[in-house]
C-alpha atoms as a PDB file:
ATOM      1  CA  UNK A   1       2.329  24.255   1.454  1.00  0.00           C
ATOM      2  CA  UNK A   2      -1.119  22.926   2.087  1.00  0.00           C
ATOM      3  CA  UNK A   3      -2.659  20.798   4.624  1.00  0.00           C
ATOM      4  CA  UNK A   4      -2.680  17.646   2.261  1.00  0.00           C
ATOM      5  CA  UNK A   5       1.566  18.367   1.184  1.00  0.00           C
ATOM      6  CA  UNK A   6       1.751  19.215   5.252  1.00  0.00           C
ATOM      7  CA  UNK A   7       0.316  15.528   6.369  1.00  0.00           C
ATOM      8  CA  UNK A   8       2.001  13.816   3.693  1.00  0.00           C
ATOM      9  CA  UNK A   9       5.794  15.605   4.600  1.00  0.00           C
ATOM     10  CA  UNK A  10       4.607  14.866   7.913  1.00  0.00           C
ATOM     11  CA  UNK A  11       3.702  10.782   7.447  1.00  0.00           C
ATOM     12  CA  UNK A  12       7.056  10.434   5.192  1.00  0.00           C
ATOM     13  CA  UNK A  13       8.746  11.819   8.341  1.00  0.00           C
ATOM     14  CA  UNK A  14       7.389   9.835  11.031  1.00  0.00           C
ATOM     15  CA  UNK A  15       7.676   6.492   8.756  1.00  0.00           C
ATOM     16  CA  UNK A  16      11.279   6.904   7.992  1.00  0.00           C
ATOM     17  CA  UNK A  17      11.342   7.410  11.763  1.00  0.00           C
ATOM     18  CA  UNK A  18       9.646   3.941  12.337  1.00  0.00           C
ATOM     19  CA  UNK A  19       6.959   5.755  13.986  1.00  0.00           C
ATOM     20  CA  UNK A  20       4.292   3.709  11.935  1.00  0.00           C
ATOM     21  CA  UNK A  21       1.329   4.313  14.005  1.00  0.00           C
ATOM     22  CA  UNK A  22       1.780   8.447  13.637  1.00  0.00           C
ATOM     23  CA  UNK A  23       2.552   7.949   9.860  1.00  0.00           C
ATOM     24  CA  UNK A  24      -0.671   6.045   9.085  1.00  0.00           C
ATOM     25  CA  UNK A  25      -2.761   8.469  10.954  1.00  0.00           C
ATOM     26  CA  UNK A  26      -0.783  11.477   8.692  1.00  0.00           C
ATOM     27  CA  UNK A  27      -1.332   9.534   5.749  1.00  0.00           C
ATOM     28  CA  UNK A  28      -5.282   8.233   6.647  1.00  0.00           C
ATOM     29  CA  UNK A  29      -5.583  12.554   7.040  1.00  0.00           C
ATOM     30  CA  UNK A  30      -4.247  13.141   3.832  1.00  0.00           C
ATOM     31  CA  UNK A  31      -6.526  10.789   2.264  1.00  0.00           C
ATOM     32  CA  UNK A  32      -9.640  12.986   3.050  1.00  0.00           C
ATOM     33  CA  UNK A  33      -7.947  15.655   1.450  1.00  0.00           C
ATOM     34  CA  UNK A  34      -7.021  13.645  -2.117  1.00  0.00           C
ATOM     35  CA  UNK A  35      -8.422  15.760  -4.996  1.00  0.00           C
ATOM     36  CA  UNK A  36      -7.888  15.560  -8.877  1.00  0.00           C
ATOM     37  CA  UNK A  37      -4.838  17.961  -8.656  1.00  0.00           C
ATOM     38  CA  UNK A  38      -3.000  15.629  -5.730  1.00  0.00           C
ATOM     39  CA  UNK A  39      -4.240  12.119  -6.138  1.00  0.00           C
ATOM     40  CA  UNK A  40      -1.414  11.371  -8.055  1.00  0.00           C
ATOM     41  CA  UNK A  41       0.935  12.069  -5.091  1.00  0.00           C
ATOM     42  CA  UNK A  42      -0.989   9.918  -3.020  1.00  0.00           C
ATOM     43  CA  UNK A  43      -0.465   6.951  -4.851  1.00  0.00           C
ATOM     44  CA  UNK A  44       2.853   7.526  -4.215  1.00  0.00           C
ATOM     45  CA  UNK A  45       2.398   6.823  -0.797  1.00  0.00           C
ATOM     46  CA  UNK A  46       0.265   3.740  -0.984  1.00  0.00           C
ATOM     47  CA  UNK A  47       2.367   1.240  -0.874  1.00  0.00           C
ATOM     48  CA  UNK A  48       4.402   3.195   2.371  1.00  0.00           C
ATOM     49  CA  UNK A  49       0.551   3.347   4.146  1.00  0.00           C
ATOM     50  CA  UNK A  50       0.266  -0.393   3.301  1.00  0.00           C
ATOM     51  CA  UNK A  51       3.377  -1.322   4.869  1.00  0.00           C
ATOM     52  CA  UNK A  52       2.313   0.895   7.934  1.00  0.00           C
ATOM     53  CA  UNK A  53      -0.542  -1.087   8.879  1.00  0.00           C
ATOM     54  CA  UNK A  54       1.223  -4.233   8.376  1.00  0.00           C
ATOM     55  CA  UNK A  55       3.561  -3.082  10.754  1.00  0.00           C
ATOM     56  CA  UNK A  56       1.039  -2.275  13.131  1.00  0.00           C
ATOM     57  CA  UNK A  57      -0.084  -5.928  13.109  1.00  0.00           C
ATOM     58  CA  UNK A  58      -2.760  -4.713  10.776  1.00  0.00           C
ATOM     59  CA  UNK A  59      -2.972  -6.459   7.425  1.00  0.00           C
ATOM     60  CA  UNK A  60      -6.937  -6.206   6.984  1.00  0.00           C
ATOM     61  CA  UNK A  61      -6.541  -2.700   6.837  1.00  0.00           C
ATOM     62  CA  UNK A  62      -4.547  -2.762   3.637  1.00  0.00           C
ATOM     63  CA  UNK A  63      -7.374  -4.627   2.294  1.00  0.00           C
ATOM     64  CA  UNK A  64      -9.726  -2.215   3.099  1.00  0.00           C
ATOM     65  CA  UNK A  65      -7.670   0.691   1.954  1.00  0.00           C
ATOM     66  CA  UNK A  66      -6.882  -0.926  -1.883  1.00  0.00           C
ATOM     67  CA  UNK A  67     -10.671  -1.420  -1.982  1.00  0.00           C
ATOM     68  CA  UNK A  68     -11.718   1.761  -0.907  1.00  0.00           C
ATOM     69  CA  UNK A  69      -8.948   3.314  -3.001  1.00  0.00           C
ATOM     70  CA  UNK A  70      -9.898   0.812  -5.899  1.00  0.00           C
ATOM     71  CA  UNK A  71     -13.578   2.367  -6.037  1.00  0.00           C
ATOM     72  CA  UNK A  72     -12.530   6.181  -5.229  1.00  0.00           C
ATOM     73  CA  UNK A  73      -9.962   6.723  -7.753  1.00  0.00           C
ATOM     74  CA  UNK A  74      -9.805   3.769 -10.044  1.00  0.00           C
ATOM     75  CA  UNK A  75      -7.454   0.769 -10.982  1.00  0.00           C
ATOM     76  CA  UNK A  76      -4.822   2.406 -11.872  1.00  0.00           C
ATOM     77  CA  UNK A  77      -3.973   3.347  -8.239  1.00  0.00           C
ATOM     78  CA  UNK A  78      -3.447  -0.196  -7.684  1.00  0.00           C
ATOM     79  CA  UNK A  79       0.050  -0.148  -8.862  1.00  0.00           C
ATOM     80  CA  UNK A  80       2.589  -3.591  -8.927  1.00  0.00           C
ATOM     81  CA  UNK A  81       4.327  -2.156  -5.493  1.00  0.00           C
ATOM     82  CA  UNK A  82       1.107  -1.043  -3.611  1.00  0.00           C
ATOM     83  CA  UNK A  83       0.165  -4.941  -4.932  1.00  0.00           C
ATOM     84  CA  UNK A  84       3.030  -6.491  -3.258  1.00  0.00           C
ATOM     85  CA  UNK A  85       1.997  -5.146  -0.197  1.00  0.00           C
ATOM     86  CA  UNK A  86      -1.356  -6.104  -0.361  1.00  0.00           C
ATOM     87  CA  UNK A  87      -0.243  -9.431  -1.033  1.00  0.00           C
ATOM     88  CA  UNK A  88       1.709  -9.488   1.682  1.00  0.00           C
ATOM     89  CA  UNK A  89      -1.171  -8.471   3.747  1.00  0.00           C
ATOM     90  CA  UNK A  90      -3.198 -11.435   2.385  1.00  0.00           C
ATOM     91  CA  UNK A  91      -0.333 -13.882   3.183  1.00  0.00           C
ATOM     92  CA  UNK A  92      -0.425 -12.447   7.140  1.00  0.00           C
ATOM     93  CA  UNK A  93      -3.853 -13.153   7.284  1.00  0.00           C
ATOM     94  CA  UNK A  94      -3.374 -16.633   5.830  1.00  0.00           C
ATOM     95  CA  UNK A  95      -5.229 -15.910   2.982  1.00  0.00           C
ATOM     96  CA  UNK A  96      -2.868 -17.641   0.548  1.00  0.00           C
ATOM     97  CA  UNK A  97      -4.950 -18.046  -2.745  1.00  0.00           C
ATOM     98  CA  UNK A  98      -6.017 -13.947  -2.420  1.00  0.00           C
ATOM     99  CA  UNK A  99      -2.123 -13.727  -1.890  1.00  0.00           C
ATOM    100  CA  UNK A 100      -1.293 -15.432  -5.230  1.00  0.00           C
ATOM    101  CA  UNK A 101      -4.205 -13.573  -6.899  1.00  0.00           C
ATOM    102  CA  UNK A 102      -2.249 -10.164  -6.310  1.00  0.00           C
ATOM    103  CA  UNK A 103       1.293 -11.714  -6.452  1.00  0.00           C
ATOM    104  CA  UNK A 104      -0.229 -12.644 -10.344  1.00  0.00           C
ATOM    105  CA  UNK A 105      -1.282  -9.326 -10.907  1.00  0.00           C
ATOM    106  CA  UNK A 106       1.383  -7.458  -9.730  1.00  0.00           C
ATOM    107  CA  UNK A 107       3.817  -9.396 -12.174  1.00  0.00           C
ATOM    108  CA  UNK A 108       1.274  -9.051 -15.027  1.00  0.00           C
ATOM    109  CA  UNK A 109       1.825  -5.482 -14.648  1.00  0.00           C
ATOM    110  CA  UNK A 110       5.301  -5.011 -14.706  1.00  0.00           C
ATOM    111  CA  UNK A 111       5.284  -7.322 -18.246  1.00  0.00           C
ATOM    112  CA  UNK A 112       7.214 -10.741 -16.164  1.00  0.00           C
ATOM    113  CA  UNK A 113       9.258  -8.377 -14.113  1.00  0.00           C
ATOM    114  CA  UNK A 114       9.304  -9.291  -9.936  1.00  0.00           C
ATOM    115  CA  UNK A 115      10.983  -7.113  -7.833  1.00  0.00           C
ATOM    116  CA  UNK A 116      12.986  -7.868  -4.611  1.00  0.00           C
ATOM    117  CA  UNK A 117      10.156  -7.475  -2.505  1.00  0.00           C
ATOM    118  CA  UNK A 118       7.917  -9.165  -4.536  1.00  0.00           C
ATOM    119  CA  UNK A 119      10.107 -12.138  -4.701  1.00  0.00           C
ATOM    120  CA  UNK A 120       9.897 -12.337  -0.807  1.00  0.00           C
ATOM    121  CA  UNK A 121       6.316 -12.617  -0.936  1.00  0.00           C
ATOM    122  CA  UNK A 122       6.633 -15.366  -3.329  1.00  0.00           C
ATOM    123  CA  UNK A 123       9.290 -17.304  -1.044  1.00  0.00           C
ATOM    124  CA  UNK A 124       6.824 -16.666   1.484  1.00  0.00           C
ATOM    125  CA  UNK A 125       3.728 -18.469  -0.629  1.00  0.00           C
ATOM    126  CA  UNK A 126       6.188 -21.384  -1.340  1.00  0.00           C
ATOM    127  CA  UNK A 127       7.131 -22.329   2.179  1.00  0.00           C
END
């Protein structure tokens, strides 16, 4: 196993542990260590990193990361569940209208379908 499978393992570990703080700084580790031949794993964990900050009490972060990851590796790391979380960032922040924008977006790409957690962002906008 390599450094890059050894953070990962290790960030899946401490998040199902609630230990968000040690997970993030697993997964921000791994990140440095993306290449062509693991990327695709890391978008896997994406949406989990997202939800790590938040629960930090730090939503800009997952703004930052779906930009930086947006201009490293492309679009179509920005998947409908890493969206919802992003969207979710935007509505702690109070930024409802970038909220809405990803909310759209993340429905556009699963053709009309919203997911559970999805929906709760959307009750959340509509309060």
């Amino acid at each position: 196993m390599d450094e890059f499978e050894q953070l990962i393992n290790e960030g899946n570990l401490a998040y199902k542990k609630d230990d968000y703080n040690k997970a993030v700084i697993c997964y921000e580790d791994a990140l440095k260590l993306v290449t062509d031949g693991n990327k695709s794993k890391f978008k896997s964990i994406l949406p989990m990193m997202g939800r790590c900050y938040r629960q930090i009490g730090n939503p800009s972060s997952v703004i930052e990361l779906a930009t930086e990851v947006k201009q490293e590796f492309g679009r179509e790391f920005i998947t409908s569940v890493f969206l919802t979380t992003v969207a979710a960032a935007y509505a702690d922040m109070r930024e409802y209208g970038k909220a809405h924008i990803c909310v759209n977006e993340a429905i556009r790409l699963e053709n009309g379908k919203i997911s559970g957690p999805l929906q709760a962002v959307i009750d959340r906008l509509e309060k």
